[in-house]
C-alpha atoms as a PDB file:
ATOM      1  CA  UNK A   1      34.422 -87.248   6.387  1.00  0.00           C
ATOM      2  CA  UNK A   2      34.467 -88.747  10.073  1.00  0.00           C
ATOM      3  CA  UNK A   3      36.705 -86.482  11.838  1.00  0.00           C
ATOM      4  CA  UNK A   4      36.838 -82.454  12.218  1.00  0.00           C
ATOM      5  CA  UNK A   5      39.286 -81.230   9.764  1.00  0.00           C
ATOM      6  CA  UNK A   6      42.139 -79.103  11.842  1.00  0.00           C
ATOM      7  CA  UNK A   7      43.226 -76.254  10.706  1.00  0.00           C
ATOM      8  CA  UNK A   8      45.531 -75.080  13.404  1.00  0.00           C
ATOM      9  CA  UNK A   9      47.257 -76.309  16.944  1.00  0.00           C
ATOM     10  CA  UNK A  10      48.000 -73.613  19.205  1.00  0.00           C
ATOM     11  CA  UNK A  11      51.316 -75.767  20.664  1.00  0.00           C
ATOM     12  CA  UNK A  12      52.568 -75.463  16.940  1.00  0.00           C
ATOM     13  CA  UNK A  13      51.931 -78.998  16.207  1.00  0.00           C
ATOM     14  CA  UNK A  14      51.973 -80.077  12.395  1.00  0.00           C
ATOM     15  CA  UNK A  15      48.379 -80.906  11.152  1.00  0.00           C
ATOM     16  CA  UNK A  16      46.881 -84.109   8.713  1.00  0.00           C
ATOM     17  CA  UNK A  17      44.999 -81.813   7.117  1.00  0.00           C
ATOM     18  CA  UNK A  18      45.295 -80.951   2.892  1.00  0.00           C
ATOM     19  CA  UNK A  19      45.776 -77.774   1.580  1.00  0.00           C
ATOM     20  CA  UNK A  20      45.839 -75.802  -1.649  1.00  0.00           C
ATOM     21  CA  UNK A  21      46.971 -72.500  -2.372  1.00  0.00           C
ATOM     22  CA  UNK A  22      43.653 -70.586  -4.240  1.00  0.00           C
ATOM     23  CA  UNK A  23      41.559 -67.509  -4.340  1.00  0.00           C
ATOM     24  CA  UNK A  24      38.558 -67.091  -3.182  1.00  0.00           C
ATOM     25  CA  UNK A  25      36.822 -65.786  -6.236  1.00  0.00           C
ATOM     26  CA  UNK A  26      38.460 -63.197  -8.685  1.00  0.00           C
ATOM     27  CA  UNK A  27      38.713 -60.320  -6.403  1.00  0.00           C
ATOM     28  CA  UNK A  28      40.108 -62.226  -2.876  1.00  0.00           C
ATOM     29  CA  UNK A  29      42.137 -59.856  -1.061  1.00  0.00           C
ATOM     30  CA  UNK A  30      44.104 -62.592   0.282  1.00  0.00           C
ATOM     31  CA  UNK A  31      44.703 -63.930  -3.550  1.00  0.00           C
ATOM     32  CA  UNK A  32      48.335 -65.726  -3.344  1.00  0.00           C
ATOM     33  CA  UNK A  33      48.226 -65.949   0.715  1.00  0.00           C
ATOM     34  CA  UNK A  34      45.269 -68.156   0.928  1.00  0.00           C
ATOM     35  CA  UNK A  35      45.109 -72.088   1.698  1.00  0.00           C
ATOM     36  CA  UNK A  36      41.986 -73.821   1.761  1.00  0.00           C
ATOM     37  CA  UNK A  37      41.336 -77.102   3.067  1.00  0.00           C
ATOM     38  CA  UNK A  38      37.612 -77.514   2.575  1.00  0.00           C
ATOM     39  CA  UNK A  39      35.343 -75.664   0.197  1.00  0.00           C
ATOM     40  CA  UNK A  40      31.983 -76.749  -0.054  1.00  0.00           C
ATOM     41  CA  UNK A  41      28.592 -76.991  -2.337  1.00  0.00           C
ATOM     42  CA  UNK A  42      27.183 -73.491  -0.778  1.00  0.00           C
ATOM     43  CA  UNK A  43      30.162 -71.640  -1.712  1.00  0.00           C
ATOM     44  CA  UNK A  44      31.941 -71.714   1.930  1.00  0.00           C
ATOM     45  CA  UNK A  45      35.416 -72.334   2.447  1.00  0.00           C
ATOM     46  CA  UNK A  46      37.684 -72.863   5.110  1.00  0.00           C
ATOM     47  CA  UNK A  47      41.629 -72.644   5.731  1.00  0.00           C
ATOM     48  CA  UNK A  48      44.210 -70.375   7.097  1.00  0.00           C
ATOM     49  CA  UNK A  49      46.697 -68.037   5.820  1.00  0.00           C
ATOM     50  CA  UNK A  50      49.611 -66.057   6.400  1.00  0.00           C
ATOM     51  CA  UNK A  51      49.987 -61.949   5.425  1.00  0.00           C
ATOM     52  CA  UNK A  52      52.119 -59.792   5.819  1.00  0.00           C
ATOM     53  CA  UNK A  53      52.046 -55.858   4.240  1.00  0.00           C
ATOM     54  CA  UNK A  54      48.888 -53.304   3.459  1.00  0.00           C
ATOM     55  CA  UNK A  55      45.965 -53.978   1.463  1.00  0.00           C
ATOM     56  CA  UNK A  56      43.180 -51.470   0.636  1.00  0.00           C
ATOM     57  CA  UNK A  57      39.968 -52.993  -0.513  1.00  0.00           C
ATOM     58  CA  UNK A  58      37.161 -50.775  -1.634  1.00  0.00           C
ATOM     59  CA  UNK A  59      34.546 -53.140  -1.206  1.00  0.00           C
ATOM     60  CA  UNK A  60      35.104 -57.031   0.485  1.00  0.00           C
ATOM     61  CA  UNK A  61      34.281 -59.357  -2.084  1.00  0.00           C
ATOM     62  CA  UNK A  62      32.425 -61.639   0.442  1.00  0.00           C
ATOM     63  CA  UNK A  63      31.720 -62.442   4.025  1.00  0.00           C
ATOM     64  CA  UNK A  64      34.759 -63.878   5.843  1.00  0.00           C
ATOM     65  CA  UNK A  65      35.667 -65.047   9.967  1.00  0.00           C
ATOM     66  CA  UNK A  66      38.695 -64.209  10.535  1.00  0.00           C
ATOM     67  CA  UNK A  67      40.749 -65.790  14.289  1.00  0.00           C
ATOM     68  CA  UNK A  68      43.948 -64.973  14.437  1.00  0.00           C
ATOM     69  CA  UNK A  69      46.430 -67.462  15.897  1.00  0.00           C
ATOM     70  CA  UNK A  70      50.214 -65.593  15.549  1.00  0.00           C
ATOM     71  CA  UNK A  71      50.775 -61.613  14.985  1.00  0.00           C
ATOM     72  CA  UNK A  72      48.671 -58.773  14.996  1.00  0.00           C
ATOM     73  CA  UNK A  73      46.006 -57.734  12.240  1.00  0.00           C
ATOM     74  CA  UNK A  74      44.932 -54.133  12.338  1.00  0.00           C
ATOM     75  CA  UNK A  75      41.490 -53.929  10.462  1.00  0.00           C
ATOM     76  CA  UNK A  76      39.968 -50.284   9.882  1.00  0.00           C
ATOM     77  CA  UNK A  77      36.323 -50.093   7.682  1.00  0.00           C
ATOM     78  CA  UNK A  78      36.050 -46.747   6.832  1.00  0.00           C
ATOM     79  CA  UNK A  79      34.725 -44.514   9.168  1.00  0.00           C
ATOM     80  CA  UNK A  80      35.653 -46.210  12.135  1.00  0.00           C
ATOM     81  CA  UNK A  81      38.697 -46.600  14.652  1.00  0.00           C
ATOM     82  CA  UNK A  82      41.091 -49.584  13.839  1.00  0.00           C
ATOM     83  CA  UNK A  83      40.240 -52.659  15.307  1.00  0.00           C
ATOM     84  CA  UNK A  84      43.406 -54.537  16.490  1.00  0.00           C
ATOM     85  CA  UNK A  85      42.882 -58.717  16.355  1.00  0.00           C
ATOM     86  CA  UNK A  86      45.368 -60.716  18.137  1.00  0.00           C
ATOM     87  CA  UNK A  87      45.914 -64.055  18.838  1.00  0.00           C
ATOM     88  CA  UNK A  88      42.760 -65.786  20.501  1.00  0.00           C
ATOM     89  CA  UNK A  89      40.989 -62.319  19.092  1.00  0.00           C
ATOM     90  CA  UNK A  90      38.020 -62.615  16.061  1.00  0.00           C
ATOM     91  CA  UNK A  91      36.219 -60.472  13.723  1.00  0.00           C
ATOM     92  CA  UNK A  92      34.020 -60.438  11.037  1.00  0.00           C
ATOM     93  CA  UNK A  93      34.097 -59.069   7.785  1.00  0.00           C
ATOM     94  CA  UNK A  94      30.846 -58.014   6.023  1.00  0.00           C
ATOM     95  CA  UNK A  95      30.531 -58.420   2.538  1.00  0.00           C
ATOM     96  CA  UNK A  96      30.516 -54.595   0.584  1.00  0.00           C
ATOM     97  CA  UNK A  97      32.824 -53.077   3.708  1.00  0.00           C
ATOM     98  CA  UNK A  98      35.735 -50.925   2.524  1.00  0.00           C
ATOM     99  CA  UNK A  99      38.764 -51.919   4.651  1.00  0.00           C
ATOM    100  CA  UNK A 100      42.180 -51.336   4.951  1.00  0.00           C
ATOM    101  CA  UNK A 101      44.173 -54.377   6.171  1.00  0.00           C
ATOM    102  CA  UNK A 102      47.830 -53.798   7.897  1.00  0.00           C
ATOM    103  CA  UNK A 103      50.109 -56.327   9.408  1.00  0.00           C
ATOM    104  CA  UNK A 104      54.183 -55.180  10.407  1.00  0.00           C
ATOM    105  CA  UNK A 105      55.810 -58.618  11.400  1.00  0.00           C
ATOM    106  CA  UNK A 106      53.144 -60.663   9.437  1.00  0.00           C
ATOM    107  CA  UNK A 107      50.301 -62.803  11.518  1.00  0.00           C
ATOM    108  CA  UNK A 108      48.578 -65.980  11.048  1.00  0.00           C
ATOM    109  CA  UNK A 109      44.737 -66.538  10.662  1.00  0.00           C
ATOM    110  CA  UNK A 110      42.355 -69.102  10.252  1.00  0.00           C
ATOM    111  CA  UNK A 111      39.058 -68.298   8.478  1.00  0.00           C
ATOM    112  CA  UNK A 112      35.995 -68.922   7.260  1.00  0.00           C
ATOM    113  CA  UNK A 113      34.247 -67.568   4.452  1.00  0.00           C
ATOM    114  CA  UNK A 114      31.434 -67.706   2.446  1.00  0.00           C
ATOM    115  CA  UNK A 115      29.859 -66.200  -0.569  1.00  0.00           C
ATOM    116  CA  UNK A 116      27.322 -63.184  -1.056  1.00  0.00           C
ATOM    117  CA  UNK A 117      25.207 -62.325  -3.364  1.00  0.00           C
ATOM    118  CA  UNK A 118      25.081 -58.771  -2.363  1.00  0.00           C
ATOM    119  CA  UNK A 119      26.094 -57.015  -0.004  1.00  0.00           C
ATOM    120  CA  UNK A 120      23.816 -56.411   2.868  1.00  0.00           C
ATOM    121  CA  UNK A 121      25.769 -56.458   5.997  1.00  0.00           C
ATOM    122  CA  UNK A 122      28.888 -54.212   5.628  1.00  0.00           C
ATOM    123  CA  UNK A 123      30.664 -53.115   8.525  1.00  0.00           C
ATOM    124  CA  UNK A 124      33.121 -54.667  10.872  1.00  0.00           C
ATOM    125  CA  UNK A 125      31.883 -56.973  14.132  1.00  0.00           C
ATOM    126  CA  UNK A 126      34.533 -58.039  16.874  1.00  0.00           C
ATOM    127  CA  UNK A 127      34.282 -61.752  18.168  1.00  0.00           C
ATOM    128  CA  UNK A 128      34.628 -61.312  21.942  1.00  0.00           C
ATOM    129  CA  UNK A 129      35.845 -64.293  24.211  1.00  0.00           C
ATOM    130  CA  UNK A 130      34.205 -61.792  26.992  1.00  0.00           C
ATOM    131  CA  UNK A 131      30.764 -62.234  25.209  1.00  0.00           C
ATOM    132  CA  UNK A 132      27.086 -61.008  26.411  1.00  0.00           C
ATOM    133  CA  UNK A 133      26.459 -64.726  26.568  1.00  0.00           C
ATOM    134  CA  UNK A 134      22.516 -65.274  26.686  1.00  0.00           C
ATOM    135  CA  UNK A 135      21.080 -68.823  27.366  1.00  0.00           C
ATOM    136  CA  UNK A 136      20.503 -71.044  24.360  1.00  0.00           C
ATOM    137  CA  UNK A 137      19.205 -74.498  23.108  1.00  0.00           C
ATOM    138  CA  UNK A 138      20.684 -77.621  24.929  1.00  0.00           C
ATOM    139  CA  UNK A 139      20.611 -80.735  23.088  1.00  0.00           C
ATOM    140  CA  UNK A 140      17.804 -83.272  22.889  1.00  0.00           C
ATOM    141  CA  UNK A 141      17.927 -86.349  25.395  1.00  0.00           C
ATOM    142  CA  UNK A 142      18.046 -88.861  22.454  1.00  0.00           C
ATOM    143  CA  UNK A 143      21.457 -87.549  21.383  1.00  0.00           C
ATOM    144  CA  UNK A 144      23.273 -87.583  25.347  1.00  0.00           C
ATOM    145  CA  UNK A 145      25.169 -90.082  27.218  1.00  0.00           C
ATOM    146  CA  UNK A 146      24.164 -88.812  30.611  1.00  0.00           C
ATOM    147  CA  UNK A 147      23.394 -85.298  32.048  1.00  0.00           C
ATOM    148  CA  UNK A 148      22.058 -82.018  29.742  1.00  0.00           C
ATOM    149  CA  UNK A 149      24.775 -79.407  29.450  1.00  0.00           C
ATOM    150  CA  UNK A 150      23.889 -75.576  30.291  1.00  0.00           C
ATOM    151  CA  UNK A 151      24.586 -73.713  27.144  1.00  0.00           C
ATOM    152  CA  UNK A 152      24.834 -70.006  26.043  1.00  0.00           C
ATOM    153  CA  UNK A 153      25.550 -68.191  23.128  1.00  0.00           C
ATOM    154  CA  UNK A 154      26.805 -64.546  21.418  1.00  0.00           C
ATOM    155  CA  UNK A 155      25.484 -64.720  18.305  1.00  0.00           C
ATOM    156  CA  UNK A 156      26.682 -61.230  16.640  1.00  0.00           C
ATOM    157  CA  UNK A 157      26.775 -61.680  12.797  1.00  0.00           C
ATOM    158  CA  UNK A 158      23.823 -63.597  10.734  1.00  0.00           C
ATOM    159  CA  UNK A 159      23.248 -63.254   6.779  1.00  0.00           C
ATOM    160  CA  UNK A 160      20.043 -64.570   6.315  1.00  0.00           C
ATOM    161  CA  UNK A 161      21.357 -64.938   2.083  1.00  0.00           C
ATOM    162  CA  UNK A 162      24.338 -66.890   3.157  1.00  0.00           C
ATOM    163  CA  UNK A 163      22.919 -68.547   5.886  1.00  0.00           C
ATOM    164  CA  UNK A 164      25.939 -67.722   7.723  1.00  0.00           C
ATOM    165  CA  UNK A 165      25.970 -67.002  11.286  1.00  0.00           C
ATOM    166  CA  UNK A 166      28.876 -66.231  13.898  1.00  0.00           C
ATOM    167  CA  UNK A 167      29.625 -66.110  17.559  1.00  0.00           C
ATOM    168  CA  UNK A 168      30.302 -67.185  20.890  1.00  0.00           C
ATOM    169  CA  UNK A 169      29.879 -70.079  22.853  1.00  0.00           C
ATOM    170  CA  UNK A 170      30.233 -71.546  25.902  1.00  0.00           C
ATOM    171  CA  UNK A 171      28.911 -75.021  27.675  1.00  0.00           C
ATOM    172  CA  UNK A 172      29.071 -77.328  30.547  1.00  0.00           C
ATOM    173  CA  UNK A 173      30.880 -80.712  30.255  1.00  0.00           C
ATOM    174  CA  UNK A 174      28.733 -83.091  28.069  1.00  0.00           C
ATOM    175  CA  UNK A 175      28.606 -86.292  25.997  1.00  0.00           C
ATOM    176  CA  UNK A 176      27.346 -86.918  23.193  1.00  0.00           C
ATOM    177  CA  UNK A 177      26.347 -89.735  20.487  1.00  0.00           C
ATOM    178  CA  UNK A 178      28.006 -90.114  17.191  1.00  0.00           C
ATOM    179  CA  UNK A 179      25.334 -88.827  15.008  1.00  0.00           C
ATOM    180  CA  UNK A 180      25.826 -86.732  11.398  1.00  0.00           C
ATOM    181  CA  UNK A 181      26.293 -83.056  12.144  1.00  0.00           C
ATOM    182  CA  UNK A 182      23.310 -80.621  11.507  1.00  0.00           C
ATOM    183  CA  UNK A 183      25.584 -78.065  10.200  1.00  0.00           C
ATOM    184  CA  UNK A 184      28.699 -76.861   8.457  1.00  0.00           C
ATOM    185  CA  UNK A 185      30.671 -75.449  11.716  1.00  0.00           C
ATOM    186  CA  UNK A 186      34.191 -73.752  11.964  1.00  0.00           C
ATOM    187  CA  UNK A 187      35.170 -73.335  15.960  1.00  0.00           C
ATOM    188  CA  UNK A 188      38.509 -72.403  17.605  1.00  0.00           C
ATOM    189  CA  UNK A 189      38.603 -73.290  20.896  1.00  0.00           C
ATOM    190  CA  UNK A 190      38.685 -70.714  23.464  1.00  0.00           C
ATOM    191  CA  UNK A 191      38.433 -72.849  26.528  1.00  0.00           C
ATOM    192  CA  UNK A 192      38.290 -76.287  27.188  1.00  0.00           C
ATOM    193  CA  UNK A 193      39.183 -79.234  25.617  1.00  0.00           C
ATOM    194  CA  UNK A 194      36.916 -81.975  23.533  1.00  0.00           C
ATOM    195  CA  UNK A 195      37.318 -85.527  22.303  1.00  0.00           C
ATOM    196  CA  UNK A 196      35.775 -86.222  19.103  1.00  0.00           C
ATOM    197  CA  UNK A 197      34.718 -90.022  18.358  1.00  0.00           C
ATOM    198  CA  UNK A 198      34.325 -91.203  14.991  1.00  0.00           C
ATOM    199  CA  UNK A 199      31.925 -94.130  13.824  1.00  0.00           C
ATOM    200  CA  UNK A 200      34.816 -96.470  13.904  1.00  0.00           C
ATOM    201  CA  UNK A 201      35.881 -95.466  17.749  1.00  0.00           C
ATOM    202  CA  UNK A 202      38.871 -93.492  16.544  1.00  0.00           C
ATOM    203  CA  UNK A 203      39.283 -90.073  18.445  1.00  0.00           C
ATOM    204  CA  UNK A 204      40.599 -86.593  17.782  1.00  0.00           C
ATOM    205  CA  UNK A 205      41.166 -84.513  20.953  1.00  0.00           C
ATOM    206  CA  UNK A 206      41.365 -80.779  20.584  1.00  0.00           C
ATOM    207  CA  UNK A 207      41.918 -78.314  23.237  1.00  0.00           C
ATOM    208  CA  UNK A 208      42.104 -74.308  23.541  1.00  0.00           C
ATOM    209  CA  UNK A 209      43.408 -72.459  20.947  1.00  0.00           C
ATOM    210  CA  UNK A 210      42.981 -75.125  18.283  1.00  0.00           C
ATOM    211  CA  UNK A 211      40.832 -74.526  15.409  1.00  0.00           C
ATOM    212  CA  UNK A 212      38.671 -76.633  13.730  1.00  0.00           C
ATOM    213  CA  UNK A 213      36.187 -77.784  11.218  1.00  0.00           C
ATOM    214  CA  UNK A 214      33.339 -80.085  10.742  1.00  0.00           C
ATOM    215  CA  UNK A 215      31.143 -79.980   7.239  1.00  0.00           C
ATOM    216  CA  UNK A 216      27.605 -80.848   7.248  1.00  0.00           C
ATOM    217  CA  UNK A 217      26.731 -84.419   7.197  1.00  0.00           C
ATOM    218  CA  UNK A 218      29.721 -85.621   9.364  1.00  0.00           C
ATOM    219  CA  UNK A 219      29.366 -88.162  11.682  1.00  0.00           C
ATOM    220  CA  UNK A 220      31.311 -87.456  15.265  1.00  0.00           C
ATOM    221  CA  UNK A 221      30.915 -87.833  18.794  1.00  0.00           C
ATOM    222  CA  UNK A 222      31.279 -84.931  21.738  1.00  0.00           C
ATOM    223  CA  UNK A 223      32.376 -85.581  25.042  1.00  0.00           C
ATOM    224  CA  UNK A 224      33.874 -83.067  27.378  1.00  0.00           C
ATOM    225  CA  UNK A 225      34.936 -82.851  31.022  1.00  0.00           C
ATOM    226  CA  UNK A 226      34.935 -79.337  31.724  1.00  0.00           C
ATOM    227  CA  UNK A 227      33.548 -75.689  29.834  1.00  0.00           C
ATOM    228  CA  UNK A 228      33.714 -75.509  26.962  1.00  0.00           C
ATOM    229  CA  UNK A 229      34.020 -72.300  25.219  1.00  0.00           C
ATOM    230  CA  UNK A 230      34.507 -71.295  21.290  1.00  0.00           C
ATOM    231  CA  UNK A 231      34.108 -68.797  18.366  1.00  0.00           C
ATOM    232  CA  UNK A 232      31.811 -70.189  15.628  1.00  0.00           C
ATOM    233  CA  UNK A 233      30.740 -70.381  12.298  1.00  0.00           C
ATOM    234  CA  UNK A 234      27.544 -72.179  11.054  1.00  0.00           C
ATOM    235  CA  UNK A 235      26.135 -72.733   7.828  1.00  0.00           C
ATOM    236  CA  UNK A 236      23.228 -75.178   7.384  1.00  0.00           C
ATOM    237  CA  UNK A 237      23.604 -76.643   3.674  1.00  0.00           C
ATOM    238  CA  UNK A 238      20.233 -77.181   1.277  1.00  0.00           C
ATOM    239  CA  UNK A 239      19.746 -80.745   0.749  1.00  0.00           C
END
């Protein structure tokens, strides 16, 4: 894999990418709705899906990232007021959280989900675009072609399990090598655009409200001009 796999272009343009129509384990809410492009070793997957109608789940199955990208998803965990997610909006499912799930006109999400165990983390967490960003680890000199970007993060959900942590972030314009990825990483752009080079100088360019993936192990390149800012998902896999 040299290129992020897309999942979705916010101006409605059709994507490369492959998908297939599966569960995510026996008891996936989203069973029949679901299309995964990329599942990998540590029991992630990623993909999108459309859903329309009321579900009631007693206890999520696993942790899943959900962005939505057309409609309105109302998500209520019990106890709690509804959470509303539209488009450019984010949340995060823990794994164990009874939830009920309502959509009128139907909506559109990408996700990214992984796994559990057991649950440890139930509850629902909002991704904010308006995050408490708090300074966080630029990149070494040895992987930039020129100047050190400021970065910052909003890092609100971690499973230490499933090694599975989400967010915000936001950085100044950088560039930087074509070197294998560190991580499994699911962003949609919030901000910004980026051009990512491949090893044989082919490019993808990506800008805000696109949503993307890059597994583990990937070689690509980073350059861009202006902030950048994006919700994430990272997973580091076990060699």
């Amino acid at each position: 894999m040299t290129v992020p796999i897309v999942l979705h272009r916010a101006d409605g343009a059709p994507v490369a990418s492959s998908f297939r129509r599966a569960a995510f384990g026996k008891d996936d809410p989203f069973e029949g709705h679901r299309e995964i492009a990329w599942e990998g070793p540590d029991s992630m997957i990623v993909g999108r899906t459309s859903f329309v109608g009321e579900l009631e789940v007693a206890s999520f199955p696993h942790i899943e990232t959900i962005v939505v990208v057309d409609g309105e998803l109302i998500l209520t965990a019990a106890g709690t007021a509804p959470l509303v997610v539209g488009p450019q909006a984010g949340a995060v499912i823990g794994c164990g959280t009874a939830l009920r799930i309502q959509t009128g006109s139907g909506v559109r999400f990408s996700f990214c989900a992984v796994a559990c165990d057991k649950p440890t983390k139930p509850g629902l967490v909002q991704l904010r675009a308006d995050a408490d960003f708090k300074p966080s680890a630029s990149l070494p000199a040895e992987a930039l072609l020129g100047p050190a970007p400021q970065c910052r993060s909003d890092n609100v959900f971690s499973s230490d399990g499933a090694d599975y942590r989400a967010g915000t972030w936001d950085s100044t314009p950088y560039h930087r090598v074509v070197r294998p990825h560190r991580q499994n990483e699911f962003m949609h752009l919030l901000a910004g655009s980026v051009r990512f080079a491949a090893p044989d100088g082919s490019v993808l360019s990506a800008g805000t409200g696109d949503a993307l993936f890059v597994p583990q192990g990937a070689s690509i390149g980073w350059e861009s001009s202006g902030r950048v800012s994006k919700f994430f998902v990272v997973q580091s896999v076990q060699a």
